[in-house]
N, C-alpha and C. Protein backbone atom coordinates (compact mmCIF):
# COMPACT_ATOMS: atom_id res chain seq x y z
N UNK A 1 -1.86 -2.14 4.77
CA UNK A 1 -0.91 -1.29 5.46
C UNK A 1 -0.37 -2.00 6.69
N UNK A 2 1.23 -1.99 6.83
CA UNK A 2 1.48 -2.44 7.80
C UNK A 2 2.01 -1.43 9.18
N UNK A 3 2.72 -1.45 9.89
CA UNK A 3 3.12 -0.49 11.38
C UNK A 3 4.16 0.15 10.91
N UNK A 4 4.72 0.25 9.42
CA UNK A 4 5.82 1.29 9.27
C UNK A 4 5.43 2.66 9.10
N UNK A 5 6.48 3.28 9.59
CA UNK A 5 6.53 4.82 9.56
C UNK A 5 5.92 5.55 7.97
N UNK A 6 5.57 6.40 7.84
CA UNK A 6 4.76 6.77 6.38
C UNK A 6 3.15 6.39 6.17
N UNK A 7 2.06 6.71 7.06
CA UNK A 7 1.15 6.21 6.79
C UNK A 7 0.40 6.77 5.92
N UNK A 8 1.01 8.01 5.34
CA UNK A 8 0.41 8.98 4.05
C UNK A 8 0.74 7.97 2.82
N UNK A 9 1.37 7.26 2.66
CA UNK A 9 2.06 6.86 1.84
C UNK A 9 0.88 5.64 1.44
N UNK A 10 0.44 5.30 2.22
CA UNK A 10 -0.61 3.95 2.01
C UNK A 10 -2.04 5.08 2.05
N UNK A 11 -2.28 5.74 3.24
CA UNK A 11 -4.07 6.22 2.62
C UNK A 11 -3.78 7.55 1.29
N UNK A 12 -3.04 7.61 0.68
CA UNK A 12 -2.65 8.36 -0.38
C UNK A 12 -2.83 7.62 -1.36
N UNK A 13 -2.04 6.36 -1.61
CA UNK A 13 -2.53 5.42 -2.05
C UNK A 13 -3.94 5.00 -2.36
N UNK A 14 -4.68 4.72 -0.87
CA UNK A 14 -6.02 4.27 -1.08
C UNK A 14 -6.83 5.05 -1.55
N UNK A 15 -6.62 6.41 -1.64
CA UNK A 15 -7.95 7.54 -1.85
C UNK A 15 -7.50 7.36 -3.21
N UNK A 16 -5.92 7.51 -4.29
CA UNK A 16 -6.45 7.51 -5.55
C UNK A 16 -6.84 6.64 -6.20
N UNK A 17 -7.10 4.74 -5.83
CA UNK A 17 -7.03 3.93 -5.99
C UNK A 17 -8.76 3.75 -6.04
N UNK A 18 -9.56 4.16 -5.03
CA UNK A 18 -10.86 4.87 -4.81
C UNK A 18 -11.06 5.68 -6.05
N UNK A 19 -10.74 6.65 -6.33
CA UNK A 19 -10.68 7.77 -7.22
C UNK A 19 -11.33 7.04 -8.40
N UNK A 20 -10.19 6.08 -8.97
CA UNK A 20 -10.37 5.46 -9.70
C UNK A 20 -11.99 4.55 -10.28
N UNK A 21 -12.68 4.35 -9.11
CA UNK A 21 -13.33 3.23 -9.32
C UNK A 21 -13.74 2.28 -9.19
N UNK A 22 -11.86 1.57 -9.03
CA UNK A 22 -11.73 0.27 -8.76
C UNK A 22 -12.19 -0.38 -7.35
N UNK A 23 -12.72 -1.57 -7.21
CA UNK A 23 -12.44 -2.01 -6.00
C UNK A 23 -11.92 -2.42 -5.30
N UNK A 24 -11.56 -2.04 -3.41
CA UNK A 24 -10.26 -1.85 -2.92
C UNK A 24 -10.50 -2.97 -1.76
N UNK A 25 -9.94 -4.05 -1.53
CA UNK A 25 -9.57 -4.65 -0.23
C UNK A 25 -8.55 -3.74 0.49
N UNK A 26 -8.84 -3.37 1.87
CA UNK A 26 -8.10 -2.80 3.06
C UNK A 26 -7.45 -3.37 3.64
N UNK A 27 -6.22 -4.22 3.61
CA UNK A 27 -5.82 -4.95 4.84
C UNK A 27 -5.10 -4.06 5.63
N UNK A 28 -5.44 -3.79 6.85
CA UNK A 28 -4.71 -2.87 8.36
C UNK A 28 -4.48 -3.54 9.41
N UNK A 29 -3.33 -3.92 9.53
CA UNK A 29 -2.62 -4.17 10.90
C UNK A 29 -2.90 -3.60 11.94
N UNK A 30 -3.12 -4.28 12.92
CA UNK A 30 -3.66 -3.28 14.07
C UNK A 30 -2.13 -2.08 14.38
N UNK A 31 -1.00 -2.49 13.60
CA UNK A 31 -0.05 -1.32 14.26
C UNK A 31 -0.18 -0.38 13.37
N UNK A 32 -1.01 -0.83 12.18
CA UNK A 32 -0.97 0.27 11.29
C UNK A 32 -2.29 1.17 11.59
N UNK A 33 -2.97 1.18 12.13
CA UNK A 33 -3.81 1.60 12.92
C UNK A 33 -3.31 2.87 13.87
N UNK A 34 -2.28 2.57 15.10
CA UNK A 34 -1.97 3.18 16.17
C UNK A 34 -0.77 4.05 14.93
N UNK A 35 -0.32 3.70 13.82
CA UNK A 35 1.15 4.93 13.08
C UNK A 35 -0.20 5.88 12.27
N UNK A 36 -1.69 5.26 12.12
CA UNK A 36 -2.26 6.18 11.75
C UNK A 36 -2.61 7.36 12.45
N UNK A 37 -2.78 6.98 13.59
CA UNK A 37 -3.40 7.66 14.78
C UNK A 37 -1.96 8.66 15.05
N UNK A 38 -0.82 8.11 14.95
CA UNK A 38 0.39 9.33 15.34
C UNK A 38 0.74 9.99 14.40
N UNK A 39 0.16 9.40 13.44
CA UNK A 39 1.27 10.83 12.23
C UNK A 39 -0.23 10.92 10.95
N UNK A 40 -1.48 11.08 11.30
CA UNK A 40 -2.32 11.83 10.48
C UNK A 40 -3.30 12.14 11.59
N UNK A 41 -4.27 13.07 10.89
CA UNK A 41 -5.30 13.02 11.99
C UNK A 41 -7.15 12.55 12.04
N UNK A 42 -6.47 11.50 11.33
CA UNK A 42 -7.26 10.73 10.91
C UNK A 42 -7.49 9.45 12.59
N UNK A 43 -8.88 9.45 12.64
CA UNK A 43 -8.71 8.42 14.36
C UNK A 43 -9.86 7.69 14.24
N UNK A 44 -9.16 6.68 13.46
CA UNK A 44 -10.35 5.66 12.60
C UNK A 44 -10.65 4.53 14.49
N UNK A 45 -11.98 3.92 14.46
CA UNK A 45 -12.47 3.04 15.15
C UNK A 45 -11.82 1.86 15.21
N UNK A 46 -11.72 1.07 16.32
CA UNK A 46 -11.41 -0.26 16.47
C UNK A 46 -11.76 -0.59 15.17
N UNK A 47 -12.70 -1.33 15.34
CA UNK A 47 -13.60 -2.46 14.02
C UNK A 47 -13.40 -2.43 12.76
N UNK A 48 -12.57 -3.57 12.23
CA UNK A 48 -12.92 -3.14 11.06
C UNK A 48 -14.20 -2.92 9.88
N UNK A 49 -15.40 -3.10 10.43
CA UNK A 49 -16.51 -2.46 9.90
C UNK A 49 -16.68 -0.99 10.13
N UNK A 50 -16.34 -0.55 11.10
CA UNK A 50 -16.51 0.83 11.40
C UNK A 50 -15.25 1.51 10.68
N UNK A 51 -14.54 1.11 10.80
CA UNK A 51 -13.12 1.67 9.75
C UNK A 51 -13.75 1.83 8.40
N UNK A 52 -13.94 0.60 8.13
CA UNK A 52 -14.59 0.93 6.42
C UNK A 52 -15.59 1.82 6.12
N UNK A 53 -16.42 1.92 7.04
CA UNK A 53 -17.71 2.91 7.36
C UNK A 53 -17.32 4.53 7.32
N UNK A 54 -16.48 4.48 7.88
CA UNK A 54 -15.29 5.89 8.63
C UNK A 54 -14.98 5.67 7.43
N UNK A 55 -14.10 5.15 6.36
CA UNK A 55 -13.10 5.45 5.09
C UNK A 55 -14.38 5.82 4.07
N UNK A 56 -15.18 4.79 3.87
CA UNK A 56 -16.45 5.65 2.59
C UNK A 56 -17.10 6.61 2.87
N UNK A 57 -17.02 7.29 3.99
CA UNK A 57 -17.28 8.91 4.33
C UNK A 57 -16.09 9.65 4.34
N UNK A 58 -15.35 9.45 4.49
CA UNK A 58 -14.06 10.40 4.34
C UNK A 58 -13.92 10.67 2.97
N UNK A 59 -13.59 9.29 2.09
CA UNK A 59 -13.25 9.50 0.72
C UNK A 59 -14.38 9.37 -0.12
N UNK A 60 -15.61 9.47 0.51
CA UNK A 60 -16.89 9.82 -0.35
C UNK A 60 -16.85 8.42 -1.52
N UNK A 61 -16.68 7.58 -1.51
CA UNK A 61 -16.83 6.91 -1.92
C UNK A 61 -18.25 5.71 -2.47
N UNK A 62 -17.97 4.85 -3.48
CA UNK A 62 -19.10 4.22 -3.28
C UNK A 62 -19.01 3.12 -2.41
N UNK A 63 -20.17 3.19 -1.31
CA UNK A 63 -20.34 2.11 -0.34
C UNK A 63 -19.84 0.59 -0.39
N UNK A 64 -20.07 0.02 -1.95
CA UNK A 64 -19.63 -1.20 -2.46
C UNK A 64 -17.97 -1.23 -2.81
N UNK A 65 -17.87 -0.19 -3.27
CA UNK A 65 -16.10 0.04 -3.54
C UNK A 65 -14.97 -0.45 -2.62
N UNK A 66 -15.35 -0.41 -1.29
CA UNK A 66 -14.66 -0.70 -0.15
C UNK A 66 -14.82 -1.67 1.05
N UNK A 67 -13.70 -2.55 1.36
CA UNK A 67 -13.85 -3.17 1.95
C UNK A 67 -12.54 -3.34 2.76
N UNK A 68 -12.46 -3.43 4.41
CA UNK A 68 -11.57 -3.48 5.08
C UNK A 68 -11.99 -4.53 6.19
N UNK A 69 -10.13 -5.16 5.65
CA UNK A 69 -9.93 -6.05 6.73
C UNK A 69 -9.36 -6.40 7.89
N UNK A 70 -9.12 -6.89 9.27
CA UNK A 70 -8.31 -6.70 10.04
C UNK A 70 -7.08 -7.56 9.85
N UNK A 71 -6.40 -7.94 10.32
CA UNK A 71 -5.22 -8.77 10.56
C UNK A 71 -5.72 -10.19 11.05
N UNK A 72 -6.88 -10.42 12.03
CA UNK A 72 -7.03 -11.65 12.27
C UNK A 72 -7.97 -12.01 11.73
N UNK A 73 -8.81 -11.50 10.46
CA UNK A 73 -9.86 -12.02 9.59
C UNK A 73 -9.35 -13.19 9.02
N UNK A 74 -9.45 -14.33 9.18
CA UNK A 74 -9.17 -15.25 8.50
C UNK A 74 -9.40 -15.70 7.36
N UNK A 75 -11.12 -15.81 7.76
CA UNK A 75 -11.80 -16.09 6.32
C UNK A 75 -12.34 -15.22 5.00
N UNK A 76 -11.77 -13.63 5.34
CA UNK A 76 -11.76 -13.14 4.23
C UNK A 76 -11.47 -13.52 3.47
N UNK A 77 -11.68 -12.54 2.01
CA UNK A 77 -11.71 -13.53 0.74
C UNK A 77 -9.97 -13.48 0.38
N UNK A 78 -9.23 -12.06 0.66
CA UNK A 78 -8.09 -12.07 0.69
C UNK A 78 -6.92 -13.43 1.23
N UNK A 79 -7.12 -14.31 1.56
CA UNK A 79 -6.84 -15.02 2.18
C UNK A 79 -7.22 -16.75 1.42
N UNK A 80 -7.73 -16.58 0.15
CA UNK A 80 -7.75 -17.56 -0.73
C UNK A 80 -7.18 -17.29 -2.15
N UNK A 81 -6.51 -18.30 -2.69
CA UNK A 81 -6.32 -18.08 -3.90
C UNK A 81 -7.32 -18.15 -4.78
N UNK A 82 -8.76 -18.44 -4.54
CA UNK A 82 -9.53 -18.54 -5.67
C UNK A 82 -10.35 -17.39 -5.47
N UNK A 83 -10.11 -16.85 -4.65
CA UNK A 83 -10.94 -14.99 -4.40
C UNK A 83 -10.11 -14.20 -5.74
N UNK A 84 -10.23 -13.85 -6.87
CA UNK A 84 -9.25 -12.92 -7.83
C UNK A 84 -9.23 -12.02 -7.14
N UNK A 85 -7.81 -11.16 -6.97
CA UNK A 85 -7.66 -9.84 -6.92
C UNK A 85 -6.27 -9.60 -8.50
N UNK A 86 -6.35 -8.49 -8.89
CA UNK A 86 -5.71 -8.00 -10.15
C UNK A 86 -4.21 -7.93 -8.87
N UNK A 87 -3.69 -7.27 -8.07
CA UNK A 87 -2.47 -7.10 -7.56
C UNK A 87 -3.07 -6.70 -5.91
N UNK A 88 -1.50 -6.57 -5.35
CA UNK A 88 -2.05 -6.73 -3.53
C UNK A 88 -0.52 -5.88 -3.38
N UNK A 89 -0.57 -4.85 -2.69
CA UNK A 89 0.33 -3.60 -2.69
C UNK A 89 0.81 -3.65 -1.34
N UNK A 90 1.57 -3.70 -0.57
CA UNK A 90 2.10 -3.66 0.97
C UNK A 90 2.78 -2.31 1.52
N UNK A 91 1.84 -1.21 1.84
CA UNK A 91 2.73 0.58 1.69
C UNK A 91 1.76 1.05 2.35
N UNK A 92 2.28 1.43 3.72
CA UNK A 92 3.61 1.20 4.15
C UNK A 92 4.50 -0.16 3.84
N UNK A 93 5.74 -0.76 3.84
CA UNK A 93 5.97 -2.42 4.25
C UNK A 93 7.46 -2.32 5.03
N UNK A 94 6.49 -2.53 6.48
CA UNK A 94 7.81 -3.17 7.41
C UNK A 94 8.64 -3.96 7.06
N UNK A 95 9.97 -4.29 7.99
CA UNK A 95 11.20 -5.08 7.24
C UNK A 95 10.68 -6.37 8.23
N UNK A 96 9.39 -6.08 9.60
CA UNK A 96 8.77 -7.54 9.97
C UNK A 96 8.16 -8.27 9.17
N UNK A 97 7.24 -7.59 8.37
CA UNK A 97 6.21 -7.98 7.36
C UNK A 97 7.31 -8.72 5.73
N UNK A 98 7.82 -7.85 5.78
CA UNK A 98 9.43 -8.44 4.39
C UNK A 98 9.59 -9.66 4.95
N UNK A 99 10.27 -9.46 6.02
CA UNK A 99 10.60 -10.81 6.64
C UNK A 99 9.45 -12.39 6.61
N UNK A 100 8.67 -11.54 7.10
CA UNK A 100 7.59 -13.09 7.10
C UNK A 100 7.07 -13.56 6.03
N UNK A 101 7.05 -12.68 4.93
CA UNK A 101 6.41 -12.69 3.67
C UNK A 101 7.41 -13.21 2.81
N UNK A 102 9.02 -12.78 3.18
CA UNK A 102 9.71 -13.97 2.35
C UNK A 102 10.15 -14.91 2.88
N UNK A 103 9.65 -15.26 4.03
CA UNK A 103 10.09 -17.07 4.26
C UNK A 103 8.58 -17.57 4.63
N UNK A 104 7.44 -17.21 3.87
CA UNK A 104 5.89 -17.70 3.61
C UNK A 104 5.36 -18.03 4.99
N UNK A 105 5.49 -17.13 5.92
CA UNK A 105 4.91 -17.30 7.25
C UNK A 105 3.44 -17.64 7.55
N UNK A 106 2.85 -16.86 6.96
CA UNK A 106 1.63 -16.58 6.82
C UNK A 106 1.02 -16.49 7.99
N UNK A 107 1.11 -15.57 9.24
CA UNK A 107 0.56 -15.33 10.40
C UNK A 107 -0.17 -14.87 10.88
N UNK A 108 -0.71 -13.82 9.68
CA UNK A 108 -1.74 -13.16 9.86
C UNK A 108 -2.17 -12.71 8.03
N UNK A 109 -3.37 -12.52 7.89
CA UNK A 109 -4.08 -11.87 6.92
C UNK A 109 -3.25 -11.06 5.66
N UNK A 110 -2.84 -10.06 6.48
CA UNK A 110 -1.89 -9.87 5.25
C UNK A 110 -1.03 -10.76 4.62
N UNK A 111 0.00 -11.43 5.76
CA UNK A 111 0.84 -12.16 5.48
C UNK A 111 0.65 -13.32 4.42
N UNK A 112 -0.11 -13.97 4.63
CA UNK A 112 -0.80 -14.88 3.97
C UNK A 112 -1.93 -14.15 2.68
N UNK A 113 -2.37 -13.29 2.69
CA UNK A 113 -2.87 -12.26 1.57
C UNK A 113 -1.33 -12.51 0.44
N UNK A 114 -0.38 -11.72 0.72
CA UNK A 114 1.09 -11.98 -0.08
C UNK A 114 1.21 -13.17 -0.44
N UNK A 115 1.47 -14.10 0.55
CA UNK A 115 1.43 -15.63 0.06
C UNK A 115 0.70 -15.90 -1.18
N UNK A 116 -0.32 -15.61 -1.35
CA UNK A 116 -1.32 -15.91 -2.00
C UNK A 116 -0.97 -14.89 -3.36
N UNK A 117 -0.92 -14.24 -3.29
CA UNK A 117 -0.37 -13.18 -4.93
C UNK A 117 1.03 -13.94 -5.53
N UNK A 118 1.71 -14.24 -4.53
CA UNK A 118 2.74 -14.75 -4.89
C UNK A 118 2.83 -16.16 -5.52
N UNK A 119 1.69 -17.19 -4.83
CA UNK A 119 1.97 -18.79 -5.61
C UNK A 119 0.75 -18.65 -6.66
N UNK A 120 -0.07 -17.84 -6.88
CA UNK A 120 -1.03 -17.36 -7.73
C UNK A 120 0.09 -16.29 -8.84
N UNK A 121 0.75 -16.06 -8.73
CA UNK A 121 1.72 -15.46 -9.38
C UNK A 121 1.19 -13.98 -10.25
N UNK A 122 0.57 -13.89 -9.28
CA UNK A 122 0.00 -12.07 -9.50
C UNK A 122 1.20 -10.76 -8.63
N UNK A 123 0.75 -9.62 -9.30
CA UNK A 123 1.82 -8.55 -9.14
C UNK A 123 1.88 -8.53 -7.50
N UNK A 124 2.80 -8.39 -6.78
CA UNK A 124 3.01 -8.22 -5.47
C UNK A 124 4.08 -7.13 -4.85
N UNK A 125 3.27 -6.11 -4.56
CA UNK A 125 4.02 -5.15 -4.71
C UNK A 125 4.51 -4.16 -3.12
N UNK A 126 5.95 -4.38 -2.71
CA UNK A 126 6.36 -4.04 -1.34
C UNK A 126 6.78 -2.74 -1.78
N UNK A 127 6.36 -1.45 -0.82
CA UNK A 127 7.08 -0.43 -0.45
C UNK A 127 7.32 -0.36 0.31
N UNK A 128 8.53 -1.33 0.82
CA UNK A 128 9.24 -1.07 2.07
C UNK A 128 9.54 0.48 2.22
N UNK A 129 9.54 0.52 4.51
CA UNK A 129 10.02 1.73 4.63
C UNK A 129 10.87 1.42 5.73
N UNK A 130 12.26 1.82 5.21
CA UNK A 130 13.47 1.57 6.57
C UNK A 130 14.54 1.61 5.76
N UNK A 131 15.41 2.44 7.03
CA UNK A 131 16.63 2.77 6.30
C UNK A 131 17.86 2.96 8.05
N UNK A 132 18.89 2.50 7.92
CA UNK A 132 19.50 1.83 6.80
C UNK A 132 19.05 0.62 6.98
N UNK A 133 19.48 -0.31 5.69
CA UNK A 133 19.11 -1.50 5.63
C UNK A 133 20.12 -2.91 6.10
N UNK A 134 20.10 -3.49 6.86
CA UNK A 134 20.97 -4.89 6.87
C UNK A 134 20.46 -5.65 6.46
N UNK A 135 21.93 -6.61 6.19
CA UNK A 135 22.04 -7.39 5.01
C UNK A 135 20.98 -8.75 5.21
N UNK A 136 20.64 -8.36 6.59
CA UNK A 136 19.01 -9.31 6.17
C UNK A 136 17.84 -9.26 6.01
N UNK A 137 17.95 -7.69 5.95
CA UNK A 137 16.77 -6.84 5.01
C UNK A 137 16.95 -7.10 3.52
N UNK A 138 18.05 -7.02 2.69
CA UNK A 138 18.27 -7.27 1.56
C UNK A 138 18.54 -8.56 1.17
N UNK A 139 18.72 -9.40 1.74
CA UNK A 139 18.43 -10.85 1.32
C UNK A 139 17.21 -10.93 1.63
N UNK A 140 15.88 -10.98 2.40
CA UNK A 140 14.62 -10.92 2.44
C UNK A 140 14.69 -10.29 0.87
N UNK A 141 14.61 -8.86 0.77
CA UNK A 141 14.29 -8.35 -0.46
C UNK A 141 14.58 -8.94 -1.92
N UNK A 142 15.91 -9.77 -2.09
CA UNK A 142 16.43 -10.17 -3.07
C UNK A 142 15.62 -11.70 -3.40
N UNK A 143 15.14 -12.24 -1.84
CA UNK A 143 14.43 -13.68 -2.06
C UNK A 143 12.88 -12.76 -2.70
N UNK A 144 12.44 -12.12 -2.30
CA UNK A 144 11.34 -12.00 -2.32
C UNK A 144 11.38 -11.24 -4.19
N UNK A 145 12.30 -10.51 -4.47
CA UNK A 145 12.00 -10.00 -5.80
C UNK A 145 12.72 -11.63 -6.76
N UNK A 146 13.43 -12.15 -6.83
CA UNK A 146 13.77 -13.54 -7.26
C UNK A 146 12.14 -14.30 -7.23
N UNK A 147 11.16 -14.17 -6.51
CA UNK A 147 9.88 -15.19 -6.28
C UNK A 147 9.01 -14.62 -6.93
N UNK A 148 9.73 -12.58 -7.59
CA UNK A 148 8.29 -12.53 -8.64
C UNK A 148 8.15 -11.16 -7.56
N UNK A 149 8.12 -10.62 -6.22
CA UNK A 149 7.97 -9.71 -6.01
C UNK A 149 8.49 -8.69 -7.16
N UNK A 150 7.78 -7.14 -6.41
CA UNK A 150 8.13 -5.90 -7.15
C UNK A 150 8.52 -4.97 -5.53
N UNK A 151 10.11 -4.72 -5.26
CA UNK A 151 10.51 -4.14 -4.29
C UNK A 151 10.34 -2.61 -4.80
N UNK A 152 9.70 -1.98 -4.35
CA UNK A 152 9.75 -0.34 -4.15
C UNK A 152 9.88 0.55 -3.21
N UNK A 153 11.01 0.64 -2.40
CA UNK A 153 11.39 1.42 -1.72
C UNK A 153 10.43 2.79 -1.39
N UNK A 154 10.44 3.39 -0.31
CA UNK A 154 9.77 4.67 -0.33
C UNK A 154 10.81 5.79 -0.47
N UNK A 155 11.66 5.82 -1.52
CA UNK A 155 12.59 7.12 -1.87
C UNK A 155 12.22 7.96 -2.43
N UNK A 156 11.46 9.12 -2.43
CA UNK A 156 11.18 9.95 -3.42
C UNK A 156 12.12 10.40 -3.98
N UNK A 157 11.69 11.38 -5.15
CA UNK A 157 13.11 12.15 -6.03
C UNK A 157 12.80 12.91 -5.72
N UNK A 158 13.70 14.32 -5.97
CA UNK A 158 13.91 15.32 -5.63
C UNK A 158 14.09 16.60 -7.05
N UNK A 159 14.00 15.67 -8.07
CA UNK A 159 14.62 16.41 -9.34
C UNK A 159 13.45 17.49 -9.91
N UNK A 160 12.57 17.08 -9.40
CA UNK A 160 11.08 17.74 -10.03
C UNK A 160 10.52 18.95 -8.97
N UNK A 161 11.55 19.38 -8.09
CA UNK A 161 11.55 20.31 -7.27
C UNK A 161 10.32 20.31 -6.06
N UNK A 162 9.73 19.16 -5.21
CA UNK A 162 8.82 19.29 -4.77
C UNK A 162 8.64 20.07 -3.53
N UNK A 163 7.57 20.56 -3.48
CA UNK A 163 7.48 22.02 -2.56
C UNK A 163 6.36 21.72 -1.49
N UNK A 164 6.19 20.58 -0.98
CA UNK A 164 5.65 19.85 0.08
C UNK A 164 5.98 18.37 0.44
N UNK A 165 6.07 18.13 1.75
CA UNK A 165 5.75 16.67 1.96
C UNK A 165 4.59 15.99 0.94
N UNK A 166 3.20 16.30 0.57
CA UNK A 166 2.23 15.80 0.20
C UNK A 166 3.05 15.38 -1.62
N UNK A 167 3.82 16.28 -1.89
CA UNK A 167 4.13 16.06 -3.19
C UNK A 167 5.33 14.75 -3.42
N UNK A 168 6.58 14.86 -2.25
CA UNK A 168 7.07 14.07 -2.23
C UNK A 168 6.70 12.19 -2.15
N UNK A 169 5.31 12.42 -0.89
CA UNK A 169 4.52 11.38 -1.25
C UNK A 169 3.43 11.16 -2.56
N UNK A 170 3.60 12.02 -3.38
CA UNK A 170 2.62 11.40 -4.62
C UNK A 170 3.64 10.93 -5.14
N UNK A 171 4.95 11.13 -5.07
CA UNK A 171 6.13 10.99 -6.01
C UNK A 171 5.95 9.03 -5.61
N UNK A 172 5.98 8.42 -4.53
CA UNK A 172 6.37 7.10 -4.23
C UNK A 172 4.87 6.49 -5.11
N UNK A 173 3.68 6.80 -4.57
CA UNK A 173 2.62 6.42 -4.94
C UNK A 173 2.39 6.52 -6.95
N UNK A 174 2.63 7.77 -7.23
CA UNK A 174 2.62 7.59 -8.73
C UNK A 174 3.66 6.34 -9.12
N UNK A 175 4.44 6.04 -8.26
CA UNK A 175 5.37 5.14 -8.91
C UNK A 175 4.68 4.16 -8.57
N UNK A 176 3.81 3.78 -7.75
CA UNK A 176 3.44 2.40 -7.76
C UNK A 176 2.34 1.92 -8.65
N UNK A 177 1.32 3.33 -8.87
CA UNK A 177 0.58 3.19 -10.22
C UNK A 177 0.61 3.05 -11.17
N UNK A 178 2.14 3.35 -11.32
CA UNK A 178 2.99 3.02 -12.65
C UNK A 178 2.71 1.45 -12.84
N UNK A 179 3.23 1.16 -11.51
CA UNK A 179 3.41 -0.81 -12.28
C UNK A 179 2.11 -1.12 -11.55
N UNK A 180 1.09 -0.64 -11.12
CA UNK A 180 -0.14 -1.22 -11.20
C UNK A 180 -0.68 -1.05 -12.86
N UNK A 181 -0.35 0.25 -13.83
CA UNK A 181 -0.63 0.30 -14.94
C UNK A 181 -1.85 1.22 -14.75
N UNK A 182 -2.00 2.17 -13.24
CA UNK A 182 -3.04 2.66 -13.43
C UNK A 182 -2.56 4.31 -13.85
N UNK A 183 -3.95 4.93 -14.86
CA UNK A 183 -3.34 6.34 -15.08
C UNK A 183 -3.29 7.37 -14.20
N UNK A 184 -2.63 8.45 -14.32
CA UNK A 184 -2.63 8.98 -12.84
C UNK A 184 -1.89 10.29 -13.42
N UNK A 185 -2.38 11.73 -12.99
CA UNK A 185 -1.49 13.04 -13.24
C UNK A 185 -1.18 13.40 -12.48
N UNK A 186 -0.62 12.70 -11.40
CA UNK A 186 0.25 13.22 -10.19
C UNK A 186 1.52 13.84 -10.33
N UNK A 187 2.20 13.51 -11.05
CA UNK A 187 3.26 14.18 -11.14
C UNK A 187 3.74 14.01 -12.98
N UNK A 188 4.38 15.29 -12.86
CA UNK A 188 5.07 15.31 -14.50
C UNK A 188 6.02 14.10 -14.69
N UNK A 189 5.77 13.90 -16.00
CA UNK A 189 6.85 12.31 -16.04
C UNK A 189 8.28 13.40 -16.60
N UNK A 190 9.28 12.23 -16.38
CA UNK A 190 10.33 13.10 -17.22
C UNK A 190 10.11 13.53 -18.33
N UNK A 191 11.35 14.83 -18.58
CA UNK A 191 10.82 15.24 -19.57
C UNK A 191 9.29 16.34 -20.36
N UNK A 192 8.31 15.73 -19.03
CA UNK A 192 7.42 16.40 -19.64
C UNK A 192 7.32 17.74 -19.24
N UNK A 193 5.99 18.86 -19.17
CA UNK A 193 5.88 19.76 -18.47
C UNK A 193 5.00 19.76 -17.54
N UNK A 194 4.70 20.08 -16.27
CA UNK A 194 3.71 19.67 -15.43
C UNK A 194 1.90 20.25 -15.74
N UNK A 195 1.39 19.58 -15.52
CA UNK A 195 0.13 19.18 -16.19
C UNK A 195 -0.58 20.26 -14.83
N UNK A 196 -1.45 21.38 -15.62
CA UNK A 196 -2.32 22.27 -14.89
C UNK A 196 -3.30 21.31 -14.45
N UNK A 197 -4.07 20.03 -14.80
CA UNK A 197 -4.96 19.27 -14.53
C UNK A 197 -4.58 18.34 -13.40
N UNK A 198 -3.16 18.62 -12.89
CA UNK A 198 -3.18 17.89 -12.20
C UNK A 198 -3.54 17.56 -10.71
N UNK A 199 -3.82 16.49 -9.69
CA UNK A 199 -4.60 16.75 -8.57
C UNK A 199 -3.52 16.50 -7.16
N UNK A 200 -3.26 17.77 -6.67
CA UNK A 200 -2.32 16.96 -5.65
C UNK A 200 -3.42 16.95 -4.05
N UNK A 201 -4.48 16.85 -3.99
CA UNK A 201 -5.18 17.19 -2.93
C UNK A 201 -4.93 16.07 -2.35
């Protein structure tokens, strides 16, 4: 997660991603930290050990499942190409973080986390959040989907009538599970009818 606006949008993300099973590297920007602290009420600790500590009690999770990193962890494993990860998701994703990530800055942890999905040529997946966009937001975006990125905007739809903020954000997140390939009954696909099983908590 980086310092853009939408921080539901990334721990929404992480709890169904948890849900799942799978195991989750955390990378948090320290600004994504302070947009957590203003728009949820969630008031996670400096450290990132205590963050992770704080997240596998919140989302009840298994202890091993999770792992969070800061921005100046260097030698995390995120931060090598021979550490496997299956894909590396950026959501929130600033148009700073776009920026550095498509001209291979690598300045910090995340930054260089991307780097690394990208010349490893694994899924790399931006939900930028910012609007409107200049045209050197979209050349960032156009270099970066040309190198193999997957640009996903945070636009929800509107067609499926949603009757909360919380729903509008499953709407961005089911879409990103989509091209992670993970299953998910968050929302009715087109066409279908909406699924009584489904979990919007």
């Amino acid at each position: 997660m980086t310092g853009a606006s939408g921080a539901d949008y990334g721990l929404r993300l992480l709890h169904c991603l948890l849900e799942t099973g799978r195991p989750v590297q955390f990378l948090l920007s320290k600004a994504a930290q302070i947009v957590i602290h203003m728009e949820t009420d969630l008031r996670l600790p400096g450290r990132s050990r205590a963050i992770q500590q704080m997240l596998i009690e919140h989302y009840r999770c298994d202890p091993e499942q999770l792992r969070v990193y800061g921005q100046d962890e260097w030698t995390a494993p995120p931060a090598s190409g021979s550490a496997l990860a299956q894909a590396m998701v950026v959501c929130p994703c600033t148009t700073g973080a776009l920026a550095a990530i498509a001209n291979g800055n690598s300045d910090n942890l995340l930054e260089r986390a991307a780097d690394v999905s990208l010349k490893e040529g694994r899924q790399l997946i931006l939900a930028v959040r910012e609007t409107p966009l200049s045209i050197i937001h979209l050349e960032n975006m156009l270099r970066l989907a040309r190198a193999g990125a997957i640009i996903l905007p945070t636009n929800p739809g509107f067609y499926y009538r949603p009757a909360s903020a919380a729903e509008l954000v499953d709407f961005i997140v089911a879409r990103i599970l989509d091209q992670l390939a993970i299953p998910h009954t968050l929302l009715p696909r087109w066409g279908e009818k909406p699924d009584p099983r489904a979990s919007n908590q």
